[in-house]
N, C-alpha and C. Protein backbone atom coordinates (compact mmCIF):
# COMPACT_ATOMS: atom_id res chain seq x y z
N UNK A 1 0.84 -1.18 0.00
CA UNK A 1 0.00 0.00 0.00
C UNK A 1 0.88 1.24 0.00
N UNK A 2 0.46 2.39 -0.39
CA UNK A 2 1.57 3.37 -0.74
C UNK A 2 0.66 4.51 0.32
N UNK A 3 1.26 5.62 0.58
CA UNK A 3 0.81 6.94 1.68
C UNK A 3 -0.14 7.58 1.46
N UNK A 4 -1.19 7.61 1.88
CA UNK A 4 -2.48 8.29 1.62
C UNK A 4 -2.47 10.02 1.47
N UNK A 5 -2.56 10.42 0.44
CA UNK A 5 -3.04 11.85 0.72
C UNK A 5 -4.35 12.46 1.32
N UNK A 6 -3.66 13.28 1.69
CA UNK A 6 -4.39 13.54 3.19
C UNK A 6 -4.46 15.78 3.15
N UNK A 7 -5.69 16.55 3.03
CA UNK A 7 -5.48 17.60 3.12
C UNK A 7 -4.33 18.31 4.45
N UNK A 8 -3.64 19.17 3.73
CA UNK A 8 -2.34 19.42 5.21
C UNK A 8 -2.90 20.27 6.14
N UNK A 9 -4.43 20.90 6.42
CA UNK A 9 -5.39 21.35 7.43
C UNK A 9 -5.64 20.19 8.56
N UNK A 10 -5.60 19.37 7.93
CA UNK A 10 -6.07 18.22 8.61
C UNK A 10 -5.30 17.01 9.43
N UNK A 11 -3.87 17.99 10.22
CA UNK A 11 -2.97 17.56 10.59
C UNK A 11 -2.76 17.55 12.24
N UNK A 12 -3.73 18.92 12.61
CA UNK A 12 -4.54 18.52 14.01
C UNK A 12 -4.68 17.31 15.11
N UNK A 13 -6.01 16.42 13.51
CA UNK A 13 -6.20 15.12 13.94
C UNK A 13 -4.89 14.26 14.35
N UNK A 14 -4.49 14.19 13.51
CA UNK A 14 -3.74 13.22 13.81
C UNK A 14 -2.47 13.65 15.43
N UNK A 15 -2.40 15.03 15.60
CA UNK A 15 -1.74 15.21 16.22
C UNK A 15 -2.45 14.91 18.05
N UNK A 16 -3.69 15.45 17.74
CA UNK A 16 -4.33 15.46 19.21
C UNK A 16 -4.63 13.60 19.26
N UNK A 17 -4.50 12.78 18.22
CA UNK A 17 -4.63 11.54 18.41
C UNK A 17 -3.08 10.64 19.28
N UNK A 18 -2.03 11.67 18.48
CA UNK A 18 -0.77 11.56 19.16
C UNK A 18 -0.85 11.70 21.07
N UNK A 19 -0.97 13.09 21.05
CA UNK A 19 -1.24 13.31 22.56
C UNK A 19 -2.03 12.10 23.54
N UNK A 20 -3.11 11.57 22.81
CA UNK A 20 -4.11 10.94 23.74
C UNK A 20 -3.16 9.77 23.91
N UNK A 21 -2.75 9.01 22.54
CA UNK A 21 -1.96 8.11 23.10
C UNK A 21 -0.87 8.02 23.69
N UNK A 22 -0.16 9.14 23.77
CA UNK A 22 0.69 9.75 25.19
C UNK A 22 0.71 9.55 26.26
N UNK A 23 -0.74 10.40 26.23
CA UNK A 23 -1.25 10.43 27.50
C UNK A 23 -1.45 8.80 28.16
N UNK A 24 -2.02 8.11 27.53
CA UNK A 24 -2.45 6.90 28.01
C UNK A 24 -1.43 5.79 28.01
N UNK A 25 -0.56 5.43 27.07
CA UNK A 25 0.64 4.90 27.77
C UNK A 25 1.11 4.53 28.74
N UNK A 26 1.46 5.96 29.29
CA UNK A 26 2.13 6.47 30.22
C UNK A 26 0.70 5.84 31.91
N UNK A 27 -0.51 5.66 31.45
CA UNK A 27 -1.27 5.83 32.25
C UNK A 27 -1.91 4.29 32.56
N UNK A 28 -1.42 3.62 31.93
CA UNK A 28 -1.78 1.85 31.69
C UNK A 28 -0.79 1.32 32.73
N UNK A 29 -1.25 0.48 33.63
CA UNK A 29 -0.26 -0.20 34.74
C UNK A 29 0.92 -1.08 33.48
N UNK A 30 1.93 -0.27 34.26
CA UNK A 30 3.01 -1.42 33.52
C UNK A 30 3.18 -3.19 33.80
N UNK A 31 2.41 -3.32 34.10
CA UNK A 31 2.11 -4.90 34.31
C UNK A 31 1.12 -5.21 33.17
N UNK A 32 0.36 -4.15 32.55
CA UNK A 32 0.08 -4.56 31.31
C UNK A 32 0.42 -4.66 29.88
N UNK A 33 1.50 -5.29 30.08
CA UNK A 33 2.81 -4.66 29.26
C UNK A 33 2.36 -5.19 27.41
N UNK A 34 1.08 -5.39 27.22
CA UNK A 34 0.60 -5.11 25.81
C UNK A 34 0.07 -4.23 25.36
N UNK A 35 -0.76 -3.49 26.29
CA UNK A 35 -1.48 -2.36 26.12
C UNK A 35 -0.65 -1.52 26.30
N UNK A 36 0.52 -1.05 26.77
CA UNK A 36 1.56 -0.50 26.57
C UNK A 36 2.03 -0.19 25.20
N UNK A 37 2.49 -1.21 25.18
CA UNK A 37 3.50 -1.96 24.16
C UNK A 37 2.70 -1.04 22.91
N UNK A 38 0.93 -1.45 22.77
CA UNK A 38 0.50 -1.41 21.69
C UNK A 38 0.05 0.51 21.63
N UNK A 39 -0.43 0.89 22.67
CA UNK A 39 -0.35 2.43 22.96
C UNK A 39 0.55 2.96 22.16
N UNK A 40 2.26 2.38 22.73
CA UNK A 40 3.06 3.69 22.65
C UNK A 40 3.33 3.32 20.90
N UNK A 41 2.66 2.36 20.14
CA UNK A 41 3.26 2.09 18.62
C UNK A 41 1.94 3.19 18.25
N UNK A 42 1.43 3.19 18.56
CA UNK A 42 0.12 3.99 18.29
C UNK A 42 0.49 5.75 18.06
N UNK A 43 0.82 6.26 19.25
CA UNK A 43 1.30 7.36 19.55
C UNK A 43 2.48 7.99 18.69
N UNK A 44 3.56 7.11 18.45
CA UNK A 44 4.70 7.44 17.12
C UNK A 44 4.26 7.10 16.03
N UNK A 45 3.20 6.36 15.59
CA UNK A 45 2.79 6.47 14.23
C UNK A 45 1.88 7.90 14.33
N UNK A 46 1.17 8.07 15.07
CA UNK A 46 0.16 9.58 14.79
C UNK A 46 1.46 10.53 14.94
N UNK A 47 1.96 10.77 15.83
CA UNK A 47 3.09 11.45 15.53
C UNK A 47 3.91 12.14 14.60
N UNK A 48 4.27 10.74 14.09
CA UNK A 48 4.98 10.64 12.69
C UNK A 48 3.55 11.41 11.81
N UNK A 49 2.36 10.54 11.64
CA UNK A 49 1.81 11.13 10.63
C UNK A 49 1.17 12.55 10.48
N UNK A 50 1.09 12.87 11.83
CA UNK A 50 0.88 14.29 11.90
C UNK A 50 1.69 15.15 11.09
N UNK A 51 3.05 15.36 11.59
CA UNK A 51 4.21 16.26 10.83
C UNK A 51 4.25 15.89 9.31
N UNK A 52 3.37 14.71 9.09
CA UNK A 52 3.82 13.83 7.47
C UNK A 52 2.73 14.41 6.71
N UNK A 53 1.37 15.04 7.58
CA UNK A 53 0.43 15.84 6.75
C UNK A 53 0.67 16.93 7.11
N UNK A 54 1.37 17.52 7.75
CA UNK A 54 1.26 18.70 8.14
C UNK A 54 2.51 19.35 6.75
N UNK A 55 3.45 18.33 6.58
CA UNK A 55 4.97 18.75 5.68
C UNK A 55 4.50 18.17 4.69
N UNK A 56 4.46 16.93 4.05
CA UNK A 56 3.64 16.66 2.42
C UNK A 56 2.50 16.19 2.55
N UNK A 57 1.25 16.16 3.21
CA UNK A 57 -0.32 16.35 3.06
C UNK A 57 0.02 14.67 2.34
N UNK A 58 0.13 13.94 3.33
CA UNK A 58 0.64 12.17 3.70
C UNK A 58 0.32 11.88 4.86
N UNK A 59 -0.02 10.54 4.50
CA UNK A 59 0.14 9.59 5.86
C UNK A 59 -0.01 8.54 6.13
N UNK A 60 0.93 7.69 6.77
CA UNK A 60 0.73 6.45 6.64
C UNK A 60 -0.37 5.26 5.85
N UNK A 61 -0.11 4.17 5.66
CA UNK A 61 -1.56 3.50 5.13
C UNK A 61 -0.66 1.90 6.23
N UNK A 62 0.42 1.98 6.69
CA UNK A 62 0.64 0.93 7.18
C UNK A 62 2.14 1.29 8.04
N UNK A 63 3.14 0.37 9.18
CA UNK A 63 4.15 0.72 9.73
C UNK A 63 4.87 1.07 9.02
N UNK A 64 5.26 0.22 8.03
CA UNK A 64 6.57 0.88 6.72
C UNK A 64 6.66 1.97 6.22
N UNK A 65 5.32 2.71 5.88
CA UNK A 65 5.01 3.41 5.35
C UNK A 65 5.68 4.61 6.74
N UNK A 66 5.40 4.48 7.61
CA UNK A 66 5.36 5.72 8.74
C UNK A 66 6.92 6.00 8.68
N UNK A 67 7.81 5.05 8.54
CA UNK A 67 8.92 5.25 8.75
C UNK A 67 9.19 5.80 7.07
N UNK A 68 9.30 5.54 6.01
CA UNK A 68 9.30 5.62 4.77
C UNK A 68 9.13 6.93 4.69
N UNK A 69 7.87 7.00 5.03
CA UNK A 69 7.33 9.00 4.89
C UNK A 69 7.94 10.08 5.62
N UNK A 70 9.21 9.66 7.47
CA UNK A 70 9.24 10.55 8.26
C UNK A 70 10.57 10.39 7.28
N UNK A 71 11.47 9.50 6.47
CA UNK A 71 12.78 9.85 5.60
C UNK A 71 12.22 11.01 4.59
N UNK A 72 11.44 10.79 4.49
CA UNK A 72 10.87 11.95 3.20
C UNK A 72 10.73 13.45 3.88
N UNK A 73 10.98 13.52 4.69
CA UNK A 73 10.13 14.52 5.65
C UNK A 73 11.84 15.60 6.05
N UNK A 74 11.98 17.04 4.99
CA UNK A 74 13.00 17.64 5.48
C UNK A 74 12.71 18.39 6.90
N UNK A 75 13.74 18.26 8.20
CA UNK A 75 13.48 18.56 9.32
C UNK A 75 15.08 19.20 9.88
N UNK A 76 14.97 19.83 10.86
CA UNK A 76 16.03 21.07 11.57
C UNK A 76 17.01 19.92 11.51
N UNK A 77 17.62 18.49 11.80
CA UNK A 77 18.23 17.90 12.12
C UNK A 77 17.98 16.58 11.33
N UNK A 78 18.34 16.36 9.89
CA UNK A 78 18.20 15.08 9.63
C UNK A 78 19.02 14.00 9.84
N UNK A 79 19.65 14.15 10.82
CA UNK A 79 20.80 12.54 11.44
C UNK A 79 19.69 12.31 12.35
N UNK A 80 19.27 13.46 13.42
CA UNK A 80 18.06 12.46 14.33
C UNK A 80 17.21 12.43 13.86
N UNK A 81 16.35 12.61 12.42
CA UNK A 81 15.39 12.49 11.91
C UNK A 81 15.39 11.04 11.40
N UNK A 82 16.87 10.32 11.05
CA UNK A 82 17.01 9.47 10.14
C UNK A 82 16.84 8.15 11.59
N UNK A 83 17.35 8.46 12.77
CA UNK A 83 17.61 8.11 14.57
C UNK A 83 16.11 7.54 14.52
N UNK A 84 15.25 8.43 14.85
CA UNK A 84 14.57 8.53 14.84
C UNK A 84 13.32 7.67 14.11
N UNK A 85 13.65 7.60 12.80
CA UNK A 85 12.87 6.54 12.00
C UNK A 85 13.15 5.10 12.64
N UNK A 86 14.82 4.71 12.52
CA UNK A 86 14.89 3.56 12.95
C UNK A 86 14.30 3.13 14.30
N UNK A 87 14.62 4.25 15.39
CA UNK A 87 14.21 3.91 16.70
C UNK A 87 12.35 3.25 16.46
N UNK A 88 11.53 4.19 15.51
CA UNK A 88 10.26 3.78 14.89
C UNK A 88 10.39 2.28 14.52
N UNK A 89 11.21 1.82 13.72
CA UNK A 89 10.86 0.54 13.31
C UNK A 89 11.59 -0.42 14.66
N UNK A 90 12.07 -0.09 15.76
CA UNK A 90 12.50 -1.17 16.62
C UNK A 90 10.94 -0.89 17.72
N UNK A 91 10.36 0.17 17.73
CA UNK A 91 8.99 0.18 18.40
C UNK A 91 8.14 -0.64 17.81
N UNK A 92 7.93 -0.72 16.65
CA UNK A 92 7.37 -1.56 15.39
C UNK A 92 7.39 -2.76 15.66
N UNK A 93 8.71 -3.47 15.76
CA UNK A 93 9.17 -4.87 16.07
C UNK A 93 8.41 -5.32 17.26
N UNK A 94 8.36 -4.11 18.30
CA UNK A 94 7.61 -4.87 19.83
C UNK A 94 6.41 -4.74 19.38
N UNK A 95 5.63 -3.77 18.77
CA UNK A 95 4.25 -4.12 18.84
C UNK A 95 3.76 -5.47 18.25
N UNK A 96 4.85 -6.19 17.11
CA UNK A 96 4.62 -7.75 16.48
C UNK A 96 4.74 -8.48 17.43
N UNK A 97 5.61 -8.41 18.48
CA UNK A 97 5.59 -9.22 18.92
C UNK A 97 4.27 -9.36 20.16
N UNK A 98 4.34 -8.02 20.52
CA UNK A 98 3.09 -7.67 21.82
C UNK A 98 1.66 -8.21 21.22
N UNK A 99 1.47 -8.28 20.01
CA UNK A 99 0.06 -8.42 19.38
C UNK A 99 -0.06 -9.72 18.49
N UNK A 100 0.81 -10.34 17.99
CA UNK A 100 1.09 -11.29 17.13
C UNK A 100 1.53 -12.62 17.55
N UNK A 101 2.47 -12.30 18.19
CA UNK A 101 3.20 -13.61 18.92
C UNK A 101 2.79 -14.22 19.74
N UNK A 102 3.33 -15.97 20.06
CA UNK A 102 2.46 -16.33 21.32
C UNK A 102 3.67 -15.57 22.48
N UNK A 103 3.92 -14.13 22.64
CA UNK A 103 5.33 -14.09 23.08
C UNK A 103 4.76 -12.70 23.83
N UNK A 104 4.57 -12.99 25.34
CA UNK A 104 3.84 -11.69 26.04
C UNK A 104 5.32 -10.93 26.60
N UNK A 105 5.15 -9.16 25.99
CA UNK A 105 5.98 -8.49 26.18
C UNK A 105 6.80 -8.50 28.03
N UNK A 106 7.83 -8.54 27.64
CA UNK A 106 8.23 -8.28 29.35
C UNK A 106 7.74 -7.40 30.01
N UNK A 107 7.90 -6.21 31.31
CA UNK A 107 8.30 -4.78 32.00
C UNK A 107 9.18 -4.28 31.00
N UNK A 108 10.43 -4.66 31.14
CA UNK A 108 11.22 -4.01 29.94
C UNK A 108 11.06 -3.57 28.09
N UNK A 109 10.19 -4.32 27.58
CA UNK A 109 9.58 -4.50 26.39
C UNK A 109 8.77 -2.85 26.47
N UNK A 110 8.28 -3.33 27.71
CA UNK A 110 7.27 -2.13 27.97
C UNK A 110 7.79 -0.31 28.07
N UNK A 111 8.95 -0.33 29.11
CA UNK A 111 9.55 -0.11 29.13
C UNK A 111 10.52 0.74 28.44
N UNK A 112 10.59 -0.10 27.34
CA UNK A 112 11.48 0.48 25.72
C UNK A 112 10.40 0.83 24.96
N UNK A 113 9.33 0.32 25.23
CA UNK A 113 8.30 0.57 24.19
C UNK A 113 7.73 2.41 24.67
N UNK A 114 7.91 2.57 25.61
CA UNK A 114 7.55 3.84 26.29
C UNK A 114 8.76 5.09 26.13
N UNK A 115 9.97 4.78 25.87
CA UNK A 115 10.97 5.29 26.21
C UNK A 115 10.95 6.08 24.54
N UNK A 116 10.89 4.67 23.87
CA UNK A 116 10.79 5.31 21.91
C UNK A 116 10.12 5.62 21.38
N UNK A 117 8.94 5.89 22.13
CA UNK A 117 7.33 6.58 21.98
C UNK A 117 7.67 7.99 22.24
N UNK A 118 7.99 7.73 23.91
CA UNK A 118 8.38 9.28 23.94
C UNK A 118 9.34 10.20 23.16
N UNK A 119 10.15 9.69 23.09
CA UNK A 119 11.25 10.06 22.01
C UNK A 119 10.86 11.26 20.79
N UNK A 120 9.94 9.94 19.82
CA UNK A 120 9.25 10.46 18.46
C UNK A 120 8.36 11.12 18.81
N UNK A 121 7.60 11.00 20.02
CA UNK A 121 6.70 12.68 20.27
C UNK A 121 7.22 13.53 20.40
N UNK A 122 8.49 13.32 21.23
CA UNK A 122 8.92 15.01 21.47
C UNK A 122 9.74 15.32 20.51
N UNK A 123 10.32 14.35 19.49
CA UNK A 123 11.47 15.18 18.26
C UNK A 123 9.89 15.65 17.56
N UNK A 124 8.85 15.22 17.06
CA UNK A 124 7.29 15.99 16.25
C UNK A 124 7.19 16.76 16.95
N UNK A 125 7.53 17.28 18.01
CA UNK A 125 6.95 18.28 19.14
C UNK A 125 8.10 19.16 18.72
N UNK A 126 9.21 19.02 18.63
CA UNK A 126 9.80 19.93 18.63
C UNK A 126 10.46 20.76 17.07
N UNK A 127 9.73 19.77 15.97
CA UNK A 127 10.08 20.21 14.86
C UNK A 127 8.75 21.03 14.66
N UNK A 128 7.27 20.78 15.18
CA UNK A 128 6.46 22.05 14.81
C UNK A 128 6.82 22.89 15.43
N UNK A 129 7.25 22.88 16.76
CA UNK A 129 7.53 24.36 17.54
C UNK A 129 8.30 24.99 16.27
N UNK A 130 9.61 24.68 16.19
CA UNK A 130 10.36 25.06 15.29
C UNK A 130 9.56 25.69 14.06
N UNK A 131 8.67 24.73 13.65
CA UNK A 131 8.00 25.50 12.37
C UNK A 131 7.22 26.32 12.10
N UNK A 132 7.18 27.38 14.03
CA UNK A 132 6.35 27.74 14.44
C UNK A 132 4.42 27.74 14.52
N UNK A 133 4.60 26.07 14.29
CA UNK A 133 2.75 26.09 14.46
C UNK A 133 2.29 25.35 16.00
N UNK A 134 1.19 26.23 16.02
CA UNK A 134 0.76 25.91 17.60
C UNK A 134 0.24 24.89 17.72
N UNK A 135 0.51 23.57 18.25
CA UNK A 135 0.20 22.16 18.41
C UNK A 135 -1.03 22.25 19.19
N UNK A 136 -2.03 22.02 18.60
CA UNK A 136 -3.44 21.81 19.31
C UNK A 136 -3.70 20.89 20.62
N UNK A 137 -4.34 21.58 21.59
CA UNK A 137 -4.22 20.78 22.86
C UNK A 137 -5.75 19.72 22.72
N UNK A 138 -5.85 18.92 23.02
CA UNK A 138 -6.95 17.95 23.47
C UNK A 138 -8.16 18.54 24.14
């Protein structure tokens, strides 16, 4: 499947969808270390696709794609932009395994899965500041 075009007004959504799954992550007992797991893959793909409609009016249609589109994506710093993607596809890897596998994520799974969530929110957080647009609150 290839990146959906997407009007670049309509970059909001995806961003206040970012936040919620932020928010909630962070708010799931870490003993439930799938709903974690599957949260924080949630949260760096809206992320990602926020800045991806907000910069080419894109957005994901699948994981590959999220990482695919944030290389496409010129930003203040493209070595951690490029960081950044990969750190995306090792978040990627846990959600297969958190949702797919007969293979229940550890604390630590969880853990990392929270750590590279946060990450890719705050580098999207900090490339709109930069682009001076006001990130819509929830």
């Amino acid at each position: 499947m290839s990146p959906i075009t997407t009007p670049k007004d309509k970059w909001p959504a995806f961003w206040k969808r970012a936040r919620q799954f932020h928010r909630s992550m962070q708010s799931i007992p870490k003993e439930d270390t799938g709903p974690v797991v599957s949260n924080a893959v949630i949260c760096g793909i809206s992320a990602i696709d926020s800045l991806a409609v907000l910069t080419l009016g894109k957005h994901s249609s699948n994981h590959n794609d999220s990482a695919m589109i944030l290389n496409n994506i010129r930003t203040n710093d493209d070595n951690k932009r490029k960081k950044i993607a990969e750190k995306f596809m090792e978040l990627v890897s846990l959600k297969y395994r958190a949702q797919y596998d007969d293979y229940l994520p550890s604390k630590n799974d969880a853990e990392k899965a929270l750590s590279l969530a946060k990450e890719i929110f705050s580098f999207v957080e900090s490339e709109l500041r930069s682009m001076g647009v006001e990130a819509p609150q929830d």
